[in-house]
Protein backbone atom coordinates (compact mmCIF):
# COMPACT_ATOMS: atom_id res chain seq x y z
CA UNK A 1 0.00 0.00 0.00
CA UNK A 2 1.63 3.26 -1.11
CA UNK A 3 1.46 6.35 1.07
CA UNK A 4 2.66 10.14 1.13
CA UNK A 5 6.32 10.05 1.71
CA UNK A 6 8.17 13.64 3.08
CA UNK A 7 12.10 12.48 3.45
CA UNK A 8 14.00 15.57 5.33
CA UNK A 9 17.28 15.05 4.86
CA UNK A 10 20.09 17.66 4.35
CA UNK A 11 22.14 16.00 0.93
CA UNK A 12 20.36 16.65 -1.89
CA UNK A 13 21.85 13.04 -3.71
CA UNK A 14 20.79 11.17 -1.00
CA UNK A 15 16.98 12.91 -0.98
CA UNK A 16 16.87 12.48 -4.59
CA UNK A 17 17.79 8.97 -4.38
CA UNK A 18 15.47 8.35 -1.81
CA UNK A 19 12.65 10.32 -3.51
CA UNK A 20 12.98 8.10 -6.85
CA UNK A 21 13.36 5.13 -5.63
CA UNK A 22 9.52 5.93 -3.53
CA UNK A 23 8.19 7.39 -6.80
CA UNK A 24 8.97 3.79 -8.63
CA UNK A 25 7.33 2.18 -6.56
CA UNK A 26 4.27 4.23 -5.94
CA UNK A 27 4.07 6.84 -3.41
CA UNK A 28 4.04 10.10 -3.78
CA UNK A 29 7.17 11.73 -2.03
CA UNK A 30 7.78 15.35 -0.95
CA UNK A 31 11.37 16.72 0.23
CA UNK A 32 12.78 19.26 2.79
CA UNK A 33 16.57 19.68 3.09
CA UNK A 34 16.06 21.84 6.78
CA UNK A 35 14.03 21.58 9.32
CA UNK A 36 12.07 24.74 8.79
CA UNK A 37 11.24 23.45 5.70
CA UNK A 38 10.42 19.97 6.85
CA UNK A 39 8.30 21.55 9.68
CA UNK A 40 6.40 23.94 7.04
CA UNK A 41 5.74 20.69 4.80
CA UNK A 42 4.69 18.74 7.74
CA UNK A 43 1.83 21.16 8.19
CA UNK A 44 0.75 21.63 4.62
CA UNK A 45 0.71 17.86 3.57
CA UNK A 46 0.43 15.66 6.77
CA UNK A 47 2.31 12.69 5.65
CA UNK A 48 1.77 8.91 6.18
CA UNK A 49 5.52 8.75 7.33
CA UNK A 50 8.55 11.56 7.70
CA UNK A 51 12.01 9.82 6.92
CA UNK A 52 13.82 12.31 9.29
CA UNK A 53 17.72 12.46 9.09
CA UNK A 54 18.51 13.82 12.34
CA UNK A 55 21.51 15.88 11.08
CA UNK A 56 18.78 18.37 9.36
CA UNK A 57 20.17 21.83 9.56
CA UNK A 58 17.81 24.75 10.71
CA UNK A 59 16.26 23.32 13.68
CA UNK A 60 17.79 19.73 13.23
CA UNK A 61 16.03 15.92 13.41
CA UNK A 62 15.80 17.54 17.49
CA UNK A 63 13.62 20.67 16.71
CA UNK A 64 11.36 18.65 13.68
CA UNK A 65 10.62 16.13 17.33
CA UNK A 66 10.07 19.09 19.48
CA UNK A 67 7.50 20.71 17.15
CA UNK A 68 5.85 17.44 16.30
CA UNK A 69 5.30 16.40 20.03
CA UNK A 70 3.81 19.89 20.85
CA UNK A 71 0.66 19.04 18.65
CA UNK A 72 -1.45 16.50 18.51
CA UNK A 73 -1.87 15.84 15.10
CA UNK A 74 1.32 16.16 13.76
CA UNK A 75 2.55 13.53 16.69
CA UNK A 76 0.32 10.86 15.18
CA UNK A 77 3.03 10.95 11.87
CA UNK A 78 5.27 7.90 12.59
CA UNK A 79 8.56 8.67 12.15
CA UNK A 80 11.66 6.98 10.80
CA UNK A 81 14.91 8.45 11.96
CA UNK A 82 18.17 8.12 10.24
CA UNK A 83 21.14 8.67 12.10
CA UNK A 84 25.02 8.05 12.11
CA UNK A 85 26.44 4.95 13.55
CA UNK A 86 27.90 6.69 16.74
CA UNK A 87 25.52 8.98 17.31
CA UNK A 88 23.45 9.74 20.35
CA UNK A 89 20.04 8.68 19.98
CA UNK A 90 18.11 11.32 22.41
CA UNK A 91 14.37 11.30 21.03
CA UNK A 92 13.52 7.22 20.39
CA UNK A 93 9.96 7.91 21.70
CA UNK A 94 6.94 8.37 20.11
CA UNK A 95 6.65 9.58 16.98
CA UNK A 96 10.00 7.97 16.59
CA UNK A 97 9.25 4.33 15.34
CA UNK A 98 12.15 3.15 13.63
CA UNK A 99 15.70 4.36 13.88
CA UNK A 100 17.86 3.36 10.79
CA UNK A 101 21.86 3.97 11.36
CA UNK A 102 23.66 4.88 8.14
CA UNK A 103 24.88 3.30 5.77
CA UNK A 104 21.69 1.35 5.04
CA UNK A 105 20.35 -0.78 1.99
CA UNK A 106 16.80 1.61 0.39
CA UNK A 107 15.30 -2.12 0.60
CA UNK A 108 15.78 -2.25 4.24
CA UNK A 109 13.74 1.35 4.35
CA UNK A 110 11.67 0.45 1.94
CA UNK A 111 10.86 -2.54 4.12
CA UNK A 112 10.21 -0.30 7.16
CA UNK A 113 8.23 1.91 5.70
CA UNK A 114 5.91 -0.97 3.97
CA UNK A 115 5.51 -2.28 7.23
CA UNK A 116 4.47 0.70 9.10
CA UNK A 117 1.29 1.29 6.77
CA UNK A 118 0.53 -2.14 6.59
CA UNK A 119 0.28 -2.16 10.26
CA UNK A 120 -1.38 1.26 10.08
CA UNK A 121 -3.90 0.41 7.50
CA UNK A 122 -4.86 -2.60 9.90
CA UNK A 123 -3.39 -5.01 7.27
């Protein structure tokens, strides 16, 4: 079942790469590369899932959290969070539901994300 994407993540290769590799199979994908942007997006499009790399500049993978846990609505969003193998993970609660380290295979988030609307969708 394909969903609305938005993938925040601050290198434009890696968001594009992401973005088409959604797209072939189906969803429809929107991008932020800061977290102003990603927060702006959240609010205009409500996504099925945020792919949030917590490195995002402008209020950072920390700020998107804060904002999203402050309202209601936008803390229903699952959200998977992609981080670097030594790094700190300080928000793994809710709407945090997956944290992917980098590097990672797009199968394996491909995978995650299937599985979080199937399980959404009651499937």
């Amino acid at each position: 079942m394909a969903g609305n994407l938005l993938i925040a993540n601050p290198d434009s290769f890696t968001t594009d790469r992401m973005r088409q590799y959604f797209v072939k199979r189906g969803y429809r994908v929107d991008c932020a590369n800061d977290g102003l942007q990603c927060w702006e997006k959240l609010r205009r499009m409500s996504p099925s899932i945020l792919i949030l790399d917590a490195n995002l500049p402008w209020g950072g993978g920390d700020g998107v959290l804060a904002c999203m846990r402050s309202y209601p609505v936008f803390s229903r969003i699952p959200v998977i969070l992609v981080t670097d193998p030594l790094s700190r993970m300080h928000n793994v609660s809710d709407p945090v539901v997956r944290c992917l380290q980098r590097p990672f295979e797009m199968k394996r988030l491909f995978d995650e994300v299937a599985l979080l609307l199937s399980t959404r969708s009651g499937v």
